[in-house]
N, C-alpha and C. Protein backbone atom coordinates (compact mmCIF):
# COMPACT_ATOMS: atom_id res chain seq x y z
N UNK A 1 5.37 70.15 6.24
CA UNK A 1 5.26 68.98 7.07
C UNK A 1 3.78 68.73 7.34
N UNK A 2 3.44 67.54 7.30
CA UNK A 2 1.91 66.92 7.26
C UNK A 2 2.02 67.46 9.24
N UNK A 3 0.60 67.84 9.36
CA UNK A 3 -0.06 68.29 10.53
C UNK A 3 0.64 66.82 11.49
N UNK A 4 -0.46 65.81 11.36
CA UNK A 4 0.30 64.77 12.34
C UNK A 4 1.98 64.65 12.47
N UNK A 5 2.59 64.75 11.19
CA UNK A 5 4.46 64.64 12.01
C UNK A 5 4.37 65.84 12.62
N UNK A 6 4.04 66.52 12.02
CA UNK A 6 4.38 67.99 13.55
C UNK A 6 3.71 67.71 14.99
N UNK A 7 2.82 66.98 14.83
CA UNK A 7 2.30 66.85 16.40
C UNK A 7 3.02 65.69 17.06
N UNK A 8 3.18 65.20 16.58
CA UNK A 8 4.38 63.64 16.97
C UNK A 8 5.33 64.52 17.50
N UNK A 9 5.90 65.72 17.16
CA UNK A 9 7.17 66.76 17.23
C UNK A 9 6.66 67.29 18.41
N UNK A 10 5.48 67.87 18.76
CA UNK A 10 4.90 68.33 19.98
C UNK A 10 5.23 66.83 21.12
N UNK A 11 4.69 66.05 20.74
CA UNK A 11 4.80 65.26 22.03
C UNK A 11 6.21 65.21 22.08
N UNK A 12 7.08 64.69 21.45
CA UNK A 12 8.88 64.66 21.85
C UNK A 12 8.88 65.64 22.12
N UNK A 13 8.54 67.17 22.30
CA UNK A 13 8.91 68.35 22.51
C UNK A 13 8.46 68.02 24.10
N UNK A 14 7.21 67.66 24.94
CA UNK A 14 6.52 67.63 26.01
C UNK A 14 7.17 66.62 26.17
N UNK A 15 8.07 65.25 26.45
CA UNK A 15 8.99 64.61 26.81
C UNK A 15 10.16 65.11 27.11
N UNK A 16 10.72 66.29 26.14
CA UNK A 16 11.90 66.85 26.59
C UNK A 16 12.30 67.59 27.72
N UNK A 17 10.59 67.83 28.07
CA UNK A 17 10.99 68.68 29.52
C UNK A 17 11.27 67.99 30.35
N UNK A 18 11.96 68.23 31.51
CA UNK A 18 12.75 67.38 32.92
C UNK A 18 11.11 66.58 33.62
N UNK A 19 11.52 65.75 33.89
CA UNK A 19 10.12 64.73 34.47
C UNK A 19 9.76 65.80 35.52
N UNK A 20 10.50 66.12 36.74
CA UNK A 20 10.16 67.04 37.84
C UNK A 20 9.23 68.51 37.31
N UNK A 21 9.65 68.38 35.86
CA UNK A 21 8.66 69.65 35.46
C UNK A 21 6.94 69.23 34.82
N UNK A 22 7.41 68.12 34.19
CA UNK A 22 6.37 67.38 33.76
C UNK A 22 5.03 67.09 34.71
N UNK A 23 5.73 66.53 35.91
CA UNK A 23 5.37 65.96 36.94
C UNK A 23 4.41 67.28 37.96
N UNK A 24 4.71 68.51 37.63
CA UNK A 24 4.02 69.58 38.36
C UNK A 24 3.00 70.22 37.21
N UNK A 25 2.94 69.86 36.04
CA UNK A 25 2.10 70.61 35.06
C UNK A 25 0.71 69.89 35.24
N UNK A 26 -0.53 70.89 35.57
CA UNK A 26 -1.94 70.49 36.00
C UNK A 26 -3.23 71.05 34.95
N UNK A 27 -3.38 70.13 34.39
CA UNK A 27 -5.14 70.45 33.83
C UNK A 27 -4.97 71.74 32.35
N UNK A 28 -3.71 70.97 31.27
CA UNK A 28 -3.46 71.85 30.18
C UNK A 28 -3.21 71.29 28.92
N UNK A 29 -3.99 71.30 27.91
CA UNK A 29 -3.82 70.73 26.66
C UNK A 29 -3.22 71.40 25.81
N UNK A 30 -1.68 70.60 25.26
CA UNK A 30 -1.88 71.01 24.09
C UNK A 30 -2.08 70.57 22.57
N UNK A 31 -2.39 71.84 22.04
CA UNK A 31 -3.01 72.37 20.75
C UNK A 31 -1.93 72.49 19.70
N UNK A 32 -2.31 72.15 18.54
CA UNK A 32 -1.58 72.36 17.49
C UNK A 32 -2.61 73.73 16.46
N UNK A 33 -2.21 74.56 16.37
CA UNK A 33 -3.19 75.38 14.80
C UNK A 33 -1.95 75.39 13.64
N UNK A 34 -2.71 76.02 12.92
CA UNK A 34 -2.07 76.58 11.99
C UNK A 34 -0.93 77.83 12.07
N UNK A 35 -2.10 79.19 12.75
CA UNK A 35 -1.06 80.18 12.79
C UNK A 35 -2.24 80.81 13.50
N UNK A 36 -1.55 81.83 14.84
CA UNK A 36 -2.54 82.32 15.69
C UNK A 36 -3.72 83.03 15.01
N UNK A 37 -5.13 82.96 15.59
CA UNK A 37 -6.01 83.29 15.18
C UNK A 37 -6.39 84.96 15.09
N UNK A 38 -7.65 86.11 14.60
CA UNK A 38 -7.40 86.69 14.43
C UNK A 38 -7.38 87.33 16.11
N UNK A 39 -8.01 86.67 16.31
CA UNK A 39 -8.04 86.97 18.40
C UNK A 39 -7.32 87.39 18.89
N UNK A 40 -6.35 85.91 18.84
CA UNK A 40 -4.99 85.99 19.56
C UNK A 40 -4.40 87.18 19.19
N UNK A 41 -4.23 87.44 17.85
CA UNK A 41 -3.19 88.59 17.34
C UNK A 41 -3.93 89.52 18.11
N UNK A 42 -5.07 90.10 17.96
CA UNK A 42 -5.58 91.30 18.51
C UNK A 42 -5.25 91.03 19.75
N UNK A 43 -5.03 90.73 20.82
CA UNK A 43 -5.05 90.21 22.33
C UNK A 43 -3.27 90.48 22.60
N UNK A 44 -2.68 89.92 21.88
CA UNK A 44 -1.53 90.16 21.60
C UNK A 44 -1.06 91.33 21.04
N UNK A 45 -1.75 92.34 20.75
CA UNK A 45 -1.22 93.50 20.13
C UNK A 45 -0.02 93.12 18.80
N UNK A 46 -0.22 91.82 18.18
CA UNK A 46 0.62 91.67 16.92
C UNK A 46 0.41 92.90 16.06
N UNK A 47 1.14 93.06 15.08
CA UNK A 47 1.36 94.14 14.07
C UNK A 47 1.50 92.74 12.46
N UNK A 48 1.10 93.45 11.55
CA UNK A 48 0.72 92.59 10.42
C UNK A 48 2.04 91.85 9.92
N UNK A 49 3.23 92.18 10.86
CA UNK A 49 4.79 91.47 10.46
C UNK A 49 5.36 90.71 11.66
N UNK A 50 3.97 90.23 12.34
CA UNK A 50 4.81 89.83 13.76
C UNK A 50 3.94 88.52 14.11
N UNK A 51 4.30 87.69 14.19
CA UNK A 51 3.23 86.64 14.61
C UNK A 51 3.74 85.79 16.23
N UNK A 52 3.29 84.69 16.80
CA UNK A 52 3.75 83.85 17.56
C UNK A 52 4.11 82.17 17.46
N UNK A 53 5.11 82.10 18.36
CA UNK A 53 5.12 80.73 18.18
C UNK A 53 4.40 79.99 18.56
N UNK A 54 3.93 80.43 19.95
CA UNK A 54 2.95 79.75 20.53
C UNK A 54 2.05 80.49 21.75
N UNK A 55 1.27 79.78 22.46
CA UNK A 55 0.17 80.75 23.30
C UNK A 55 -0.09 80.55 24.30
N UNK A 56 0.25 80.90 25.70
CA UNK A 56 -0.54 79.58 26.82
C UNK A 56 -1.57 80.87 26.99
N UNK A 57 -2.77 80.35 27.26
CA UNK A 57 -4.01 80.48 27.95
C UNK A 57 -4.78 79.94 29.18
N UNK A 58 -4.84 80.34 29.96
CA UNK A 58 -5.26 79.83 30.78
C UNK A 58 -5.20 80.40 32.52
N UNK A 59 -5.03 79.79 33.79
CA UNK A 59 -5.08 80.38 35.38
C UNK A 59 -3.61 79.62 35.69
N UNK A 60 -2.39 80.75 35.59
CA UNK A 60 -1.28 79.93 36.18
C UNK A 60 -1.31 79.13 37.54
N UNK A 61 -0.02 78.33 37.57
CA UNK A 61 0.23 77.39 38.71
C UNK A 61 -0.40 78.37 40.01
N UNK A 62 0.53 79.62 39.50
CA UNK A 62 1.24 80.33 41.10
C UNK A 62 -0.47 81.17 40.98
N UNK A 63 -1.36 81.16 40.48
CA UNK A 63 -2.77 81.67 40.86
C UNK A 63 -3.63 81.52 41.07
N UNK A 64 -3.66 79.74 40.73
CA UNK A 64 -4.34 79.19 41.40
C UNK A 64 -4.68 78.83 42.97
N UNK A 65 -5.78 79.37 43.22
CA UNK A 65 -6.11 79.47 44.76
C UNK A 65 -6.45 78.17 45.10
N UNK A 66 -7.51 78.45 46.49
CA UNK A 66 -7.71 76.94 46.92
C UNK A 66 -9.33 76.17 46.18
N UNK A 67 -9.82 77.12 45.44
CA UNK A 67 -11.09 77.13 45.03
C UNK A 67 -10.80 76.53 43.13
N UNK A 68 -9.76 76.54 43.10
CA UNK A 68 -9.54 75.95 41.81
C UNK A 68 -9.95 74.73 41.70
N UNK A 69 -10.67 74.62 40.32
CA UNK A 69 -11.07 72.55 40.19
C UNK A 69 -12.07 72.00 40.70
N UNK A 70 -12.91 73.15 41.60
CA UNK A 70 -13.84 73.02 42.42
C UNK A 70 -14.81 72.89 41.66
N UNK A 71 -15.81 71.65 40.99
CA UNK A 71 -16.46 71.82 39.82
C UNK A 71 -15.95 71.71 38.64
N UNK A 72 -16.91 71.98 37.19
CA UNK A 72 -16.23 71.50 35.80
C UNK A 72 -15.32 72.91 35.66
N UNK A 73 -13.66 72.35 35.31
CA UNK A 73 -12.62 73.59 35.52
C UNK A 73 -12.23 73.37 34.00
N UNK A 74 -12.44 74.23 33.31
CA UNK A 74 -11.77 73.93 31.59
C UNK A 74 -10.29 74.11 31.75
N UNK A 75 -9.67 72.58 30.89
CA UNK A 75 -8.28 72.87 30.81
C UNK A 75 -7.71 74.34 30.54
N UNK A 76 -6.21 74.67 30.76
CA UNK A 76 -5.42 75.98 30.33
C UNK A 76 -4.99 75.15 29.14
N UNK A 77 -4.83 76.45 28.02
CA UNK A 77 -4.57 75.40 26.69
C UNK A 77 -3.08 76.07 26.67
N UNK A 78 -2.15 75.64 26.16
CA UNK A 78 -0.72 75.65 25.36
C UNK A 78 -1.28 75.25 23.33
N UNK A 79 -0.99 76.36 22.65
CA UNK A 79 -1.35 76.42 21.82
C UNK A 79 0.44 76.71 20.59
N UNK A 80 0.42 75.69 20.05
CA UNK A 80 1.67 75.95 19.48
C UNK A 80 1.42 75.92 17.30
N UNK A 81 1.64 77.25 17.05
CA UNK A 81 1.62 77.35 15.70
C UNK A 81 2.61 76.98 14.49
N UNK A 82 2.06 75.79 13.65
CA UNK A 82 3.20 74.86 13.74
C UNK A 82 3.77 76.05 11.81
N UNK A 83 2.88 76.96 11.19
CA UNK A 83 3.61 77.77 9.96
C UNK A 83 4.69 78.36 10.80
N UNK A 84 4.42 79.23 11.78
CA UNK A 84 5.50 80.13 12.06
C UNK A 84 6.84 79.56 13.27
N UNK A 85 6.40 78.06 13.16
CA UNK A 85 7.69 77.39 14.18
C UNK A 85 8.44 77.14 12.84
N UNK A 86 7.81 76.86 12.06
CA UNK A 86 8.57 76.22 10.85
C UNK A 86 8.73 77.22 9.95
N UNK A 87 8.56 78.51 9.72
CA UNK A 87 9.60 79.20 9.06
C UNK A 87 10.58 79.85 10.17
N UNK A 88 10.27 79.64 11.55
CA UNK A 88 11.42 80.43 12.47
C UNK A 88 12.42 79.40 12.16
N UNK A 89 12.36 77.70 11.75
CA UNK A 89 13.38 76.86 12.18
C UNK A 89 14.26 77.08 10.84
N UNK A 90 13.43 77.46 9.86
CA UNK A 90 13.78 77.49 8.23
C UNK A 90 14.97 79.21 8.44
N UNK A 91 14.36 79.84 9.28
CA UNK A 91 15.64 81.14 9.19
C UNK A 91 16.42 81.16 9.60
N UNK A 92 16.37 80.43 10.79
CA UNK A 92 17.37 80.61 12.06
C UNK A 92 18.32 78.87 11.27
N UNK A 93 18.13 78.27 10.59
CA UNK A 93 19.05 76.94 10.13
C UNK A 93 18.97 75.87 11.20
N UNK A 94 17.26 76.37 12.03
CA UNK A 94 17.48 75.08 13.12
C UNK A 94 16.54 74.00 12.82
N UNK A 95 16.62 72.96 13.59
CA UNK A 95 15.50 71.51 13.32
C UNK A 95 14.16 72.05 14.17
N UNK A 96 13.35 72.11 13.52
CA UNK A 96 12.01 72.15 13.81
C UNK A 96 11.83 71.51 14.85
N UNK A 97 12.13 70.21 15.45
CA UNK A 97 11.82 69.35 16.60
C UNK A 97 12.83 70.72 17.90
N UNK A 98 13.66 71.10 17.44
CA UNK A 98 14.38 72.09 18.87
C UNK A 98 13.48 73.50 18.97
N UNK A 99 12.89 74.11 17.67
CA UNK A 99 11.86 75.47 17.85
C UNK A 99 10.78 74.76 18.50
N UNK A 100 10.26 73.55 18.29
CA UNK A 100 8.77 73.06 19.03
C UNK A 100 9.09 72.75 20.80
N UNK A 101 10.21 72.52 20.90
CA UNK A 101 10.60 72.15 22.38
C UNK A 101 10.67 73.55 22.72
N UNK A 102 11.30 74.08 22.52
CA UNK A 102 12.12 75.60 23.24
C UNK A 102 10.72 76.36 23.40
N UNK A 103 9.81 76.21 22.22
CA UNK A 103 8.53 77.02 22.26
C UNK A 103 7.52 76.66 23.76
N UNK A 104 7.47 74.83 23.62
CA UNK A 104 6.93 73.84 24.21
C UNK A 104 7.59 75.01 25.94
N UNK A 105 8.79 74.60 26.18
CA UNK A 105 9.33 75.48 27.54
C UNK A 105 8.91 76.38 27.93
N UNK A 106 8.77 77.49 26.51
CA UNK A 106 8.71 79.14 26.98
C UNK A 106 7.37 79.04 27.71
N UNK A 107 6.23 78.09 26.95
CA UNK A 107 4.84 78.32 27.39
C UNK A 107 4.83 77.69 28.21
N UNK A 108 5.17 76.77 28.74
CA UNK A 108 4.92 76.00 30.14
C UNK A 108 5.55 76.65 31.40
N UNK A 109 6.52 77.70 30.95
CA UNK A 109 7.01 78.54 31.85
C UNK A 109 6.06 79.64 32.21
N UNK A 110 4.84 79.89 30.87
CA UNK A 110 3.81 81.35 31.38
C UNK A 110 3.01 80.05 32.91
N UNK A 111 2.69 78.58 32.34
CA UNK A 111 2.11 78.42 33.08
C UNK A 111 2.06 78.26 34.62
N UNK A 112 3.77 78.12 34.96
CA UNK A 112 4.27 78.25 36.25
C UNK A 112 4.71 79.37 36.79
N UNK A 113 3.74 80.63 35.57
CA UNK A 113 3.62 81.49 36.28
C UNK A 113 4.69 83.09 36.05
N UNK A 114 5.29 82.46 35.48
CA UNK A 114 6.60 83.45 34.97
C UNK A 114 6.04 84.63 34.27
N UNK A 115 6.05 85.57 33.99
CA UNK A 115 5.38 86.93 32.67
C UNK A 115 6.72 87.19 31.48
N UNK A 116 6.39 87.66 30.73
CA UNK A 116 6.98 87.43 29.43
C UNK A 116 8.56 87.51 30.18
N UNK A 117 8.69 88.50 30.73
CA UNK A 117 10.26 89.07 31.16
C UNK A 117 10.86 88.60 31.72
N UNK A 118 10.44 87.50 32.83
CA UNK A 118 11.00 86.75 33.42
C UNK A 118 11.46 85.20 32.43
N UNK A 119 10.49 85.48 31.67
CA UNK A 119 11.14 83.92 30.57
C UNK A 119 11.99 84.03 29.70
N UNK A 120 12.01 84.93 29.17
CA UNK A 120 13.06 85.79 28.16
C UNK A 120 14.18 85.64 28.72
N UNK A 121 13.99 86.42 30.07
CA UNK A 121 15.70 86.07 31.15
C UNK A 121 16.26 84.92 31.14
N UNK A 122 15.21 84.07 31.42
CA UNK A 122 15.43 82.34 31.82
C UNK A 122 15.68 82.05 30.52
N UNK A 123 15.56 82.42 29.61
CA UNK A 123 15.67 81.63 28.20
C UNK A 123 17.33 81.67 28.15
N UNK A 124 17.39 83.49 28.40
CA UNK A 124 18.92 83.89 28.18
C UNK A 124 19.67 82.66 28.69
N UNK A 125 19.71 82.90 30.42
CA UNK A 125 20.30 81.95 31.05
C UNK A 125 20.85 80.24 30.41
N UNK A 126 19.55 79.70 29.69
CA UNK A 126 19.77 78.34 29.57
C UNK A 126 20.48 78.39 28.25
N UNK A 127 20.38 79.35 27.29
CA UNK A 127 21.03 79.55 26.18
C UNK A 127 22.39 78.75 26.34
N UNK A 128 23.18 80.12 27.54
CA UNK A 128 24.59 80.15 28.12
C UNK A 128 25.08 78.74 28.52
N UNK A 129 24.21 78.40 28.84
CA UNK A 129 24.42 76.73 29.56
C UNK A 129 24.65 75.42 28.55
């Protein structure tokens, strides 16, 4: 898939979230790459068979103090890797536009603050639903 239709796929993915969630997300771009950099992997403790879908970086909701923004504040980035959304959608038999949303969620959930374990749970949960 040409870079731009996948990012067209990012924005319907950032529409799909509930407006009330939309509506609380502050000062975060996202990014399209290729496939996480060699950084990320090291930072991530990846192993040479493990990659990500995507990345948030940045000072969550719930840590931001009162001194945040105070001055030039660099966006938190949401970084979504569009090789390994698209062979997860190619294994699993799903549409690429539902791995870019679900990904789009998981990371907007680091940014309100959640840690891996608590999103994983929440993922479970909405699965069921």
């Amino acid at each position: 898939m040409l870079k731009i239709e996948f990012e067209k796929l990012v924005a319907e993915g950032f529409e799909r979230l509930p407006q009330w969630v939309r509506e609380k997300i502050s000062n975060v771009a996202l990014l399209v790459e290729d496939e996480p950099s060699a950084e990320v992997r090291k930072a991530e403790g990846l192993g040479n068979d493990e990659t990500l879908l995507g990345y948030y970086h940045g000072i969550p909701l719930s840590a931001r103090g009162e001194q945040y923004g105070v001055g030039p504040t660099m966006p938190d980035t949401i970084t979504l890797y569009q090789i390994p959304i698209e062979q997860a959608a190619e294994e699993d038999a799903s549409d690429v536009r539902d791995v870019v949303a679900e990904t789009i969620w998981h990371e907007f959930a680091h940014h309100f603050g959640m840690d891996e374990h608590e999103v994983r749970h929440r993922e479970g949960k909405r699965s069921k639903q």
